[in-house]
C-alpha atoms as a PDB file:
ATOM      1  CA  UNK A   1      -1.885  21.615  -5.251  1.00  0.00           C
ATOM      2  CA  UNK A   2      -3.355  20.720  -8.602  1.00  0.00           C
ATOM      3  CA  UNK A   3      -0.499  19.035  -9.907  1.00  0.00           C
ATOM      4  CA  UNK A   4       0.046  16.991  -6.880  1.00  0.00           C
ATOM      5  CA  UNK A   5      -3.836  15.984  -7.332  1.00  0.00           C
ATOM      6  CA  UNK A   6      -3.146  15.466 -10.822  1.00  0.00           C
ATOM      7  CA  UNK A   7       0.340  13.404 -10.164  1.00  0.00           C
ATOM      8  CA  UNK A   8      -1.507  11.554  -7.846  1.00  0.00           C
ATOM      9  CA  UNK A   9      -4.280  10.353 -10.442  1.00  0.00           C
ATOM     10  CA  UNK A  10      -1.838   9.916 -12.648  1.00  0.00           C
ATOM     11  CA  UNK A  11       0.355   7.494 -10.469  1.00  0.00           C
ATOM     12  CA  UNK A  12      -3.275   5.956  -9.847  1.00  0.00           C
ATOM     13  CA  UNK A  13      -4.008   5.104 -13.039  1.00  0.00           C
ATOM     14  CA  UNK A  14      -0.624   4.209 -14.079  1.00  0.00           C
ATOM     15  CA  UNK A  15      -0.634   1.707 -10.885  1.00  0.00           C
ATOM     16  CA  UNK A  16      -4.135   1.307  -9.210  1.00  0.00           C
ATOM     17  CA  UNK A  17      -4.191  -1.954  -8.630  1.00  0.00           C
ATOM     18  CA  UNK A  18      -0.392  -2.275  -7.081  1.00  0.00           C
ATOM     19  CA  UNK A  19      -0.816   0.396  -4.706  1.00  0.00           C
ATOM     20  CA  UNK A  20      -4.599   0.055  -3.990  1.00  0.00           C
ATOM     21  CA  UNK A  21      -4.433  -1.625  -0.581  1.00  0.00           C
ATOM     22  CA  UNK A  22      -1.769   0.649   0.814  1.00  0.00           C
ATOM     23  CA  UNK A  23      -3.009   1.242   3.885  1.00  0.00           C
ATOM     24  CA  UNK A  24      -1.412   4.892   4.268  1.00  0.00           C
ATOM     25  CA  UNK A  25      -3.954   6.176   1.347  1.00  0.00           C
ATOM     26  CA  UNK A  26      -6.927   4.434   2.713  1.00  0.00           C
ATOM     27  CA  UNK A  27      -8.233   8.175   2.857  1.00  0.00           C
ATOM     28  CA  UNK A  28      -8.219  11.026   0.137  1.00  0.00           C
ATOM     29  CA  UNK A  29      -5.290  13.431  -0.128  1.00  0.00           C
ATOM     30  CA  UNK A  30      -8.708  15.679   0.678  1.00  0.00           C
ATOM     31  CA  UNK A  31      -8.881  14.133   3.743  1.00  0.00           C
ATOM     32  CA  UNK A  32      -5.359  13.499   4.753  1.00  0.00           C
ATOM     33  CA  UNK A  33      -5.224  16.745   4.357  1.00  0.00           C
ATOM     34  CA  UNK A  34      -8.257  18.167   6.640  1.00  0.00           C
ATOM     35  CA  UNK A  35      -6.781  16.133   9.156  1.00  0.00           C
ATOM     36  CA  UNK A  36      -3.796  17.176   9.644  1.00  0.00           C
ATOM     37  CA  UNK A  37      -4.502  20.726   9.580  1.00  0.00           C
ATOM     38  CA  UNK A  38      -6.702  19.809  12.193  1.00  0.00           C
ATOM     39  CA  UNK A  39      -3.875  18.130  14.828  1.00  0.00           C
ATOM     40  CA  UNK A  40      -1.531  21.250  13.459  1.00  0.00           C
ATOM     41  CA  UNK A  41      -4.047  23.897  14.525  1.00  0.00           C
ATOM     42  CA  UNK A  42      -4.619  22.384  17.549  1.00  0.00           C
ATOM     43  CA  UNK A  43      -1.062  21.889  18.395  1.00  0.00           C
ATOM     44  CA  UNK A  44      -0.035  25.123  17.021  1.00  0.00           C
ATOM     45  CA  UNK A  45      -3.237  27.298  17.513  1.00  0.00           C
ATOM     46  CA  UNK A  46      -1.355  31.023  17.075  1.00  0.00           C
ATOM     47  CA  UNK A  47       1.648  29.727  14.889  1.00  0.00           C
ATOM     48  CA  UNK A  48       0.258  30.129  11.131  1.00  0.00           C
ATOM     49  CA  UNK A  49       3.485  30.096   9.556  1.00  0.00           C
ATOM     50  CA  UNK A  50       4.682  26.676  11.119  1.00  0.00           C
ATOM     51  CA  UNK A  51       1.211  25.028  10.398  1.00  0.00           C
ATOM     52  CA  UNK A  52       1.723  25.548   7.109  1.00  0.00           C
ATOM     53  CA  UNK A  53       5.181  24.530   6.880  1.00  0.00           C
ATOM     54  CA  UNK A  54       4.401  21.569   8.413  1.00  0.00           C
ATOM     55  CA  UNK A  55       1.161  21.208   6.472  1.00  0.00           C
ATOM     56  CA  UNK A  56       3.329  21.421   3.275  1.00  0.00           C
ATOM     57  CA  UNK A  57       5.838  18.884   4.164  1.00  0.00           C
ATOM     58  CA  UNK A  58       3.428  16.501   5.865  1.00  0.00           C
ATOM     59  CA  UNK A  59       1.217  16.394   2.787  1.00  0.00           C
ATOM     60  CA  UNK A  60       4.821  15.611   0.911  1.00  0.00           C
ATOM     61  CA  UNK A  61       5.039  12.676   2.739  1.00  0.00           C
ATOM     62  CA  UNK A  62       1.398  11.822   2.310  1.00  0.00           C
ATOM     63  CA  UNK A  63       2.161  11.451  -1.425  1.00  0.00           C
ATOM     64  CA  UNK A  64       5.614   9.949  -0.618  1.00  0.00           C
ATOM     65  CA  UNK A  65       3.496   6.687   1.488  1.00  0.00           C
ATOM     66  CA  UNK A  66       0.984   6.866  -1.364  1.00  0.00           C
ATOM     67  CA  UNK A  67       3.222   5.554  -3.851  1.00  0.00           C
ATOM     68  CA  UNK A  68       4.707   2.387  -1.782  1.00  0.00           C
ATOM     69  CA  UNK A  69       3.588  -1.187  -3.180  1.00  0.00           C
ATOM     70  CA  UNK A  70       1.266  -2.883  -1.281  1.00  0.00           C
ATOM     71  CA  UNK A  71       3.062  -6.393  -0.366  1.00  0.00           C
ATOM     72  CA  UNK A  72       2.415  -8.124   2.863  1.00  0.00           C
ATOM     73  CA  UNK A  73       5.844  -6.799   5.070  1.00  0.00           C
ATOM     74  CA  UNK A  74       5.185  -3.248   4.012  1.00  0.00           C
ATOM     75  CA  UNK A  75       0.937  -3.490   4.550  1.00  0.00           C
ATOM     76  CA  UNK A  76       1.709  -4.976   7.525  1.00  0.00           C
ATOM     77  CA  UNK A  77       4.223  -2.099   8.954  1.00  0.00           C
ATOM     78  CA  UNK A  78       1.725   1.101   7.369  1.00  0.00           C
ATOM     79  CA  UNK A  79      -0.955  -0.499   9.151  1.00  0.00           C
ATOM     80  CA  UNK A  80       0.701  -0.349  12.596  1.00  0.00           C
ATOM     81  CA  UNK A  81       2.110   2.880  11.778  1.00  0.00           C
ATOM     82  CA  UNK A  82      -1.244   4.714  10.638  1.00  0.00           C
ATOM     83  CA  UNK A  83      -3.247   3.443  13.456  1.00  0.00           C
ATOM     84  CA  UNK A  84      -0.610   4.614  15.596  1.00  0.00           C
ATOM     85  CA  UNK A  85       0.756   7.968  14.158  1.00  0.00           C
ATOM     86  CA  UNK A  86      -2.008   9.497  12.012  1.00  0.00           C
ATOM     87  CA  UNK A  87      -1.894  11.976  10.900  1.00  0.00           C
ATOM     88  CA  UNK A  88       1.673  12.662  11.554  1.00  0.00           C
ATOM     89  CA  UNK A  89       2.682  11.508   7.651  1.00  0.00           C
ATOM     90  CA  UNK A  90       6.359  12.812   8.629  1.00  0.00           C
ATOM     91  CA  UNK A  91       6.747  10.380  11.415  1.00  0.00           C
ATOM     92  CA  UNK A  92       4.865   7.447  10.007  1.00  0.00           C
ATOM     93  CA  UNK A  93       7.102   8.184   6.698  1.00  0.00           C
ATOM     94  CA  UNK A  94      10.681   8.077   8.614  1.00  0.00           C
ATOM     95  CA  UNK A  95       9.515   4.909  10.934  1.00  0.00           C
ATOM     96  CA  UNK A  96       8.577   3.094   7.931  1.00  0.00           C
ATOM     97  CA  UNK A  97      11.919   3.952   6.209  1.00  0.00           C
ATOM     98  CA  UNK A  98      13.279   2.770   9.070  1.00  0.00           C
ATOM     99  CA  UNK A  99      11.407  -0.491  10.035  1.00  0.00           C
ATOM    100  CA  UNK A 100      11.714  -1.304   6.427  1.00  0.00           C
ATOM    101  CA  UNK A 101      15.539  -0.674   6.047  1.00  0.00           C
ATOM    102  CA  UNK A 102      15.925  -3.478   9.341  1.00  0.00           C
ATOM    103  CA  UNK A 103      13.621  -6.082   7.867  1.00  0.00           C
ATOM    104  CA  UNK A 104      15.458  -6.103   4.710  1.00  0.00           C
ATOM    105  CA  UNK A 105      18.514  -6.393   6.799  1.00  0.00           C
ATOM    106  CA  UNK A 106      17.544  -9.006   8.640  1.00  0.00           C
ATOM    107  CA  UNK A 107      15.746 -11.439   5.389  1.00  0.00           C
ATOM    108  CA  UNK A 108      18.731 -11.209   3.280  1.00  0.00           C
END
């Protein structure tokens, strides 16, 4: 954990100001991260083992949405996304893939 708290400073400082409205790291990793243990206990209240699998990977894609640009298209599609999805980082990271992969298609 440590080095993705340390990656994730890093990436800060190397690019603060180009990924500082991204609107999927409006909250600390901290935080991300107390939330969505939250939904998975309460989805999986006897299942330790899968909560922490999908703890794990979740918090992957946490980082993963952390380190998108903030332009305009891609605000604009995070935004919809987290207010919808949150915290389910897995599923706002594989809509957003996908969203993003049509627009480009269809503004070539």
């Amino acid at each position: 954990m440590k080095k993705h708290i340390a990656t994730g400073v890093l990436l800060f400082s190397l690019f603060g100001t180009a990924y500082a409205g991204n609107p999927a790291c409006q909250v600390s990793e901290s935080q991300a991260r107390s939330d969505l243990a939250a939904n998975l206990n309460a989805k999986y209240p006897d299942s330790y083992s899968t909560q922490k699998m999908l703890l794990d990977s979740g918090m992957e894609k946490f980082r993963l949405l952390c380190t998108i640009p903030s332009e305009p298209v891609s605000d604009g599609v995070l935004r919809k996304l987290n207010d919808r999805y949150y915290p389910s980082f897995g599923t706002i990271h594989m809509l957003y893939e996908s969203n993003m992969k049509s627009y480009k298609e269809l503004h070539r």
